[in-house]
Protein backbone atom coordinates (compact mmCIF):
# COMPACT_ATOMS: atom_id res chain seq x y z
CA UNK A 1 144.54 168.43 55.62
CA UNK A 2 143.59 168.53 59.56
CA UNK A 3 142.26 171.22 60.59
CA UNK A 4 142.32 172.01 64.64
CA UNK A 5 138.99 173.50 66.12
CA UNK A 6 138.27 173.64 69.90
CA UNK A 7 141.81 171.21 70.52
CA UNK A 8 140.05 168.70 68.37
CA UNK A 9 141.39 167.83 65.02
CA UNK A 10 138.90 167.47 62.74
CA UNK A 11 138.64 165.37 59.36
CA UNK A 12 140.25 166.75 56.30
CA UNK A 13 142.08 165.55 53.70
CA UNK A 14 146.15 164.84 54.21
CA UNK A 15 148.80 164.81 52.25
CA UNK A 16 147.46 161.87 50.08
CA UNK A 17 144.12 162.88 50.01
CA UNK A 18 142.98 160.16 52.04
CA UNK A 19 140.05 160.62 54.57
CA UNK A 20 141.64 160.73 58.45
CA UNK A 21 139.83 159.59 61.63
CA UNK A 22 139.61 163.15 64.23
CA UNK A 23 141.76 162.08 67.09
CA UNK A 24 140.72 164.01 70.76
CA UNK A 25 143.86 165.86 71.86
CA UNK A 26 144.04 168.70 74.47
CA UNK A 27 142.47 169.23 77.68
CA UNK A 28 138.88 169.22 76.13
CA UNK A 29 138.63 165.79 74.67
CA UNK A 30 135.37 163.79 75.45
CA UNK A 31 136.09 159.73 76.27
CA UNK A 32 136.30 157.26 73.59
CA UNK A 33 132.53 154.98 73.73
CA UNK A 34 131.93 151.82 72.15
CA UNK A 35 129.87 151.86 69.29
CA UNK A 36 126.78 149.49 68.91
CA UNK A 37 128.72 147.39 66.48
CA UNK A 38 130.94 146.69 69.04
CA UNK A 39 128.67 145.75 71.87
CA UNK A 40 126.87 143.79 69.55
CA UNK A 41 129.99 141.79 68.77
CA UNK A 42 130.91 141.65 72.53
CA UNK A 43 126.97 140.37 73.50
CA UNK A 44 127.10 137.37 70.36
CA UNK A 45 130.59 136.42 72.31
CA UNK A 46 129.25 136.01 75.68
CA UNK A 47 126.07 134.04 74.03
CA UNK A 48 128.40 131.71 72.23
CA UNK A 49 130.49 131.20 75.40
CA UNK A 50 127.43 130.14 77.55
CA UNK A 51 126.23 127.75 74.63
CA UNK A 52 129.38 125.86 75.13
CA UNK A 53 128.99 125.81 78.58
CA UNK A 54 125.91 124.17 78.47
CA UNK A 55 126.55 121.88 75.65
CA UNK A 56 129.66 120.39 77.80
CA UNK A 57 127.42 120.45 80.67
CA UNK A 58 124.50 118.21 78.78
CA UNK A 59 127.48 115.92 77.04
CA UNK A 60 128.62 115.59 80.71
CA UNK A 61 125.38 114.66 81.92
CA UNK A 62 124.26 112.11 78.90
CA UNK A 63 127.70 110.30 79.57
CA UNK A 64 126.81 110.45 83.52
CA UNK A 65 123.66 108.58 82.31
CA UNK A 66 125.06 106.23 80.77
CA UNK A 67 128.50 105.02 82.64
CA UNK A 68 126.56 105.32 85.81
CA UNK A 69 124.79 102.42 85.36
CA UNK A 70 127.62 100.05 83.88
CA UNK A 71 129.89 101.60 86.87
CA UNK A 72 127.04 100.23 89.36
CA UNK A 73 126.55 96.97 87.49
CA UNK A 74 130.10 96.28 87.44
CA UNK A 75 130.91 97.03 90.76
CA UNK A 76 128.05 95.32 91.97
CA UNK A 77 130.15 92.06 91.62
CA UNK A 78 132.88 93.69 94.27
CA UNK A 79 130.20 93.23 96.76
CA UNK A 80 128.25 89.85 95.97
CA UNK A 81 129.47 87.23 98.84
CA UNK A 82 128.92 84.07 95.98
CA UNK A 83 128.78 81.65 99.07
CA UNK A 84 126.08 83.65 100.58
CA UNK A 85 123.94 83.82 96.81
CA UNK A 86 124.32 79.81 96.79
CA UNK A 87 123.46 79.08 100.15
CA UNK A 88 119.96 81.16 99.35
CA UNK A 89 119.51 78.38 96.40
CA UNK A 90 120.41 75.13 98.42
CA UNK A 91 119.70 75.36 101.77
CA UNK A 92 121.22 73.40 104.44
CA UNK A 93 118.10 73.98 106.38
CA UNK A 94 114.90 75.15 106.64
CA UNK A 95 112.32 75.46 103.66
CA UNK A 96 112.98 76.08 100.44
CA UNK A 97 109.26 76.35 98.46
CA UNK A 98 109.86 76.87 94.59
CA UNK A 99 107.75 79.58 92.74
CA UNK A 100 106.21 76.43 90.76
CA UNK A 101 104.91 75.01 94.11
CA UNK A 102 103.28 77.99 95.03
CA UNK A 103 99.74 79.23 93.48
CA UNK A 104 100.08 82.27 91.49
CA UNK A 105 98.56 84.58 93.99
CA UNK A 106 100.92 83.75 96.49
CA UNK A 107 103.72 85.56 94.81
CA UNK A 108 101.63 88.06 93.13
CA UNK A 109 100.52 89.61 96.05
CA UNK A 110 104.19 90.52 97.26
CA UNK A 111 104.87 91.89 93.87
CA UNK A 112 101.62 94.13 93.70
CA UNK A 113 102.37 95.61 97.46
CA UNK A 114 106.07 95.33 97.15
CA UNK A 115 107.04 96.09 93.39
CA UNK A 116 104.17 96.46 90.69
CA UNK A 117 106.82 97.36 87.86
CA UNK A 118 109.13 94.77 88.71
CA UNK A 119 108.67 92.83 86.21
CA UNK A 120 109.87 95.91 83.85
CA UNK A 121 112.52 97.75 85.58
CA UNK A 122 116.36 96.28 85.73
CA UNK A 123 116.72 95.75 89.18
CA UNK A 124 116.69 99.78 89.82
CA UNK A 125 113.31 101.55 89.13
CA UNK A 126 114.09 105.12 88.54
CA UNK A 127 110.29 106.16 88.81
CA UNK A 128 110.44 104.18 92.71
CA UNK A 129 113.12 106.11 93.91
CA UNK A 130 111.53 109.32 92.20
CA UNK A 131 108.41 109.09 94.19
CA UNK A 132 110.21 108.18 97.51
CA UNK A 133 112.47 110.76 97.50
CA UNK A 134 109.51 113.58 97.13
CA UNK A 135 107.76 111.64 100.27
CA UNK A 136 110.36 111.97 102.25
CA UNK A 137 111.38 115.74 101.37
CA UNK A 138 107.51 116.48 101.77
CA UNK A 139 107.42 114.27 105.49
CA UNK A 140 110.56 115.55 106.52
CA UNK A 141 111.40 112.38 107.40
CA UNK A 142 112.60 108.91 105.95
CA UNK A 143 109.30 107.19 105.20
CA UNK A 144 109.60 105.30 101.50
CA UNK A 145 113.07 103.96 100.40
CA UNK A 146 112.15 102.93 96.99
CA UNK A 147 113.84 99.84 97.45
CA UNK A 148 112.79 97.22 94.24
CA UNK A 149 112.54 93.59 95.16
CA UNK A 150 115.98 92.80 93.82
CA UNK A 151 117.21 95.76 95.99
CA UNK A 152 114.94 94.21 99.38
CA UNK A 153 116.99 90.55 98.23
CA UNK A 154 120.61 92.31 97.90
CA UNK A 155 119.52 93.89 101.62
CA UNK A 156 118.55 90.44 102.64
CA UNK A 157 121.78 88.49 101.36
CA UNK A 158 124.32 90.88 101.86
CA UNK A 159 124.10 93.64 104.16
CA UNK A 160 122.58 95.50 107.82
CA UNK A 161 119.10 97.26 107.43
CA UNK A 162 120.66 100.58 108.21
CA UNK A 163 119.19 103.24 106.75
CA UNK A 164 122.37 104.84 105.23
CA UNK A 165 123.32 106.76 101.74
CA UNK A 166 125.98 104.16 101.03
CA UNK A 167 124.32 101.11 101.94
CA UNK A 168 121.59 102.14 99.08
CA UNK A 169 124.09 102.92 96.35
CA UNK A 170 125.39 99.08 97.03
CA UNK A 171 121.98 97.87 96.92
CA UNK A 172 121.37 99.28 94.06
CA UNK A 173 124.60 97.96 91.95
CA UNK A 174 124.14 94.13 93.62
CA UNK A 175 120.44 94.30 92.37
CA UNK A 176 121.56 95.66 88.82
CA UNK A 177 124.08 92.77 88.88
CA UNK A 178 121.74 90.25 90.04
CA UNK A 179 119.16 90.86 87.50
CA UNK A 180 122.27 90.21 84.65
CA UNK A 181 122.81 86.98 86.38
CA UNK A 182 119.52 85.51 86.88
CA UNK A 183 115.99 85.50 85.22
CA UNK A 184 112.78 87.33 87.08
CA UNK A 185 111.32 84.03 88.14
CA UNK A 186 114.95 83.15 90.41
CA UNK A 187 115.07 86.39 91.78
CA UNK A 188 111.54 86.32 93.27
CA UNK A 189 112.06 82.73 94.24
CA UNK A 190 115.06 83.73 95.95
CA UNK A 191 114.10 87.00 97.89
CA UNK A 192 110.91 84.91 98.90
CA UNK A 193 112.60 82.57 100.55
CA UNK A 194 115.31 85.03 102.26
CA UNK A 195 113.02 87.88 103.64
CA UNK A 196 111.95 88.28 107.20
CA UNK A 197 108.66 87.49 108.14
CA UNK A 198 109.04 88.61 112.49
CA UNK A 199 109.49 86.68 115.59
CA UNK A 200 112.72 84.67 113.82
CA UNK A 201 111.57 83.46 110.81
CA UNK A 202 113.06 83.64 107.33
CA UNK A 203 111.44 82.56 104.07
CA UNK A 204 107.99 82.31 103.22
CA UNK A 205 107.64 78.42 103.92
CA UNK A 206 108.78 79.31 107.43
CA UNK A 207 106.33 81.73 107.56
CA UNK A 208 103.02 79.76 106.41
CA UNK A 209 104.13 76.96 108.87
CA UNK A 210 104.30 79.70 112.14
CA UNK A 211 101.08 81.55 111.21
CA UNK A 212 99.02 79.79 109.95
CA UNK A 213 100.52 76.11 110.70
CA UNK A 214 100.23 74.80 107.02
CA UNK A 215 102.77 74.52 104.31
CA UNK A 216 102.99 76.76 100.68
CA UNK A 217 101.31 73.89 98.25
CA UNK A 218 100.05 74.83 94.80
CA UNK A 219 96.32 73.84 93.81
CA UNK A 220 96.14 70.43 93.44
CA UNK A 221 99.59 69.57 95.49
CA UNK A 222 97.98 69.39 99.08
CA UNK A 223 94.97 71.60 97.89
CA UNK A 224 93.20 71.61 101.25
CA UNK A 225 96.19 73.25 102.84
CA UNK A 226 97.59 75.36 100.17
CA UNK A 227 97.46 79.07 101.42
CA UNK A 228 94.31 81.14 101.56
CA UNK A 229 93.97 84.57 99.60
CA UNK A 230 93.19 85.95 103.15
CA UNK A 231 96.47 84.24 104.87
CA UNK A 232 98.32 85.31 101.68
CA UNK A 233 97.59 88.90 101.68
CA UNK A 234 98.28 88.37 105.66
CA UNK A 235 101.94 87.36 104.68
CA UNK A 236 102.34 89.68 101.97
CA UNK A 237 101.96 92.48 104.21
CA UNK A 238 104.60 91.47 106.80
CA UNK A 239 108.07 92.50 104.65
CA UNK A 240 107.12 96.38 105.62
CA UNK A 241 107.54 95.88 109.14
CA UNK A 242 107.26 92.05 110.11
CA UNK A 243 106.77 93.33 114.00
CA UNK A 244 104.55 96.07 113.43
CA UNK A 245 102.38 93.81 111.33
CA UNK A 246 102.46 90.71 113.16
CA UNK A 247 98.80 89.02 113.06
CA UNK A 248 99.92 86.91 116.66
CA UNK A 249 100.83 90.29 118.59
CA UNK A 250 98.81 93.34 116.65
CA UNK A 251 96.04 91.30 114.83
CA UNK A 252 94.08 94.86 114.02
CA UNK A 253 96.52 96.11 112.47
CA UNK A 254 97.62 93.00 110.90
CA UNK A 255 94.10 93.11 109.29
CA UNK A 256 94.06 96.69 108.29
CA UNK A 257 97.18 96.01 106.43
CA UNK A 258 95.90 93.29 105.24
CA UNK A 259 93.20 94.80 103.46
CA UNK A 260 95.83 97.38 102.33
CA UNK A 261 97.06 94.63 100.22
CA UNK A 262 93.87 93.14 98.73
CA UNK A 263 92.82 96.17 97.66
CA UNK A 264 95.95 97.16 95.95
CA UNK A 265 96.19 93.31 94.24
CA UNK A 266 92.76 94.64 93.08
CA UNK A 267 93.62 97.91 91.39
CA UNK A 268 96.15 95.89 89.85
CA UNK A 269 93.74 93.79 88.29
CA UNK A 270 95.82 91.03 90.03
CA UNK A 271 92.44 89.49 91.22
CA UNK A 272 88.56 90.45 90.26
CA UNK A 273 86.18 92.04 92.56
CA UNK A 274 84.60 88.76 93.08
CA UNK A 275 87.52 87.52 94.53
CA UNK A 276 88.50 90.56 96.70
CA UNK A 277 84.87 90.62 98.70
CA UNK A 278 85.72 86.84 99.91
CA UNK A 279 89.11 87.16 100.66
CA UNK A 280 88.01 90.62 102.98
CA UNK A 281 84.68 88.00 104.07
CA UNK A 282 87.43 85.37 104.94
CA UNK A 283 87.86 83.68 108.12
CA UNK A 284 91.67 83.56 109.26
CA UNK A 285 93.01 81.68 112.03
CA UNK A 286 96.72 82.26 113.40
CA UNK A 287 98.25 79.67 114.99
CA UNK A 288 98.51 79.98 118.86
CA UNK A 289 102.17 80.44 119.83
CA UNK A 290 104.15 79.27 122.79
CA UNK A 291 104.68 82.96 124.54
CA UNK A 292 102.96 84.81 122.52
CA UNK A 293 99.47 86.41 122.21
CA UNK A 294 96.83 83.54 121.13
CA UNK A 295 95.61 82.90 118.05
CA UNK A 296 93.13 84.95 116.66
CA UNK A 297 89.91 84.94 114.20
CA UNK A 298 88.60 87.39 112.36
């Protein structure tokens, strides 16, 4: 039976004998509290709820990572001009030199100074764009792009040079298509002869023949002539800033680059010690130019 005390009814035994709850009534009831059961309950709720949360947030991520690249790749092809990419391969004019005609440090140099991993990455290297992105939130300013050699040729071939969000995000799906469509070896053949070497001149054939007044000839094709390490590393330096680095107008700095870029084919293991003291020992002579500041030696 209830029994009232103070305006609360207390526990008793009813008409059934069955145990009953004391219910507050009256002016002197206290508020109703949670127990710790149900906080408990309420705290395992919230937890679940935030695990799903994140787990749709991961999911969402891990399929970011993987449609982002196919969505780039494929929409690379809306902005490949084709007549542009076979011009680069036959030439109406100018001076086409084939990888095969070159000697091996020729091209090796650009890839040590311009792209050491680009023999492994797909056209995009995340790692590049990693590192460029701290240098320029650290300088304040835009001073790496991270651009891979497939990205410099998709520049080259396709678009401006300026420095926008947009124009990267279409460099980078051209390059990713690019490197589906055509082997390592092309690519560098291609973006070799399609980058700007300064003062007009496209292509690295071009570019021997103004500097240095000798064509790109592999040992034993013209041996005499073939490119030096010295006039390489000279040439390999110019895609950064062709103007800057120009050996006919700012031959110190030309040469401090230069040496920039033997030292780095060195670390690479690209070329031996040996080989690095000549090439920094070497004598190199830049063709005199009509208008221009004279030709130089070192």
């Amino acid at each position: 039976m209830r029994i009232p005390y103070n305006g609360v009814v207390r526990e008793g035994k009813g008409e059934c004998g069955m145990n009953q709850l004391s219910v507050p009534v009256g002016g002197n009831a206290k508020p109703y509290t949670a127990t710790a059961a149900t906080a408990r309950e309420r705290s395992q709720k919230r937890s679940v709820s935030w695990r799903k949360r994140a787990g749709i947030v991961l999911v969402a991520m891990l399929v970011a990572a993987i449609l982002a690249p196919l969505l780039l790749t494929w929409s690379g092809n809306l902005w490949i001009d084709e007549q542009k990419l076979a011009a680069v391969q036959h030439p109406a004019k100018g001076v086409y030199v084939k990888l095969d005609e070159m000697p091996d440090y020729v091209w090796k140099a650009f890839v040590a100074i311009e792209d050491h991993r680009y023999m492994q990455h797909p056209g995009v290297d995340p790692y590049g764009l990693a590192r460029a992105i701290w240098v320029d939130v650290r300088e304040g300013a835009y001073v790496q792009g991270g651009s891979t050699i497939t990205m410099q040729l998709a520049r080259n071939l396709f678009f401006t040079h300026d420095k926008t969000m947009g124009r990267k995000i279409k460099e980078m799906a051209i390059a990713l298509q690019l490197e589906q469509r055509y082997s390592k070896k092309e690519l560098l053949e291609m973006y070799l002869n399609v980058i700007y070497f300064g003062h007009g001149h496209y292509g690295i054939g071009e570019a021997a023949e103004f500097y240095f007044g000798k064509p790109v000839a592999a040992p034993g094709v013209g041996a005499s002539t073939s490119l030096t390490m010295g006039e390489t590393a000279i040439l390999a330096s110019l895609p950064k800033a062709p103007e800057a680095y120009s050996p006919v107008k700012h031959w110190e700095k030309a040469k401090a680059r230069q040496q920039v870029v033997l030292d780095r084919m060195a670390e690479l293991h690209v070329i031996d010690q040996e080989t690095l003291k000549q090439a920094k020992q070497e004598q190199v002579v830049v063709k005199a130019q009509s208008g221009l500041k004279p030709a130089l030696k070192q």
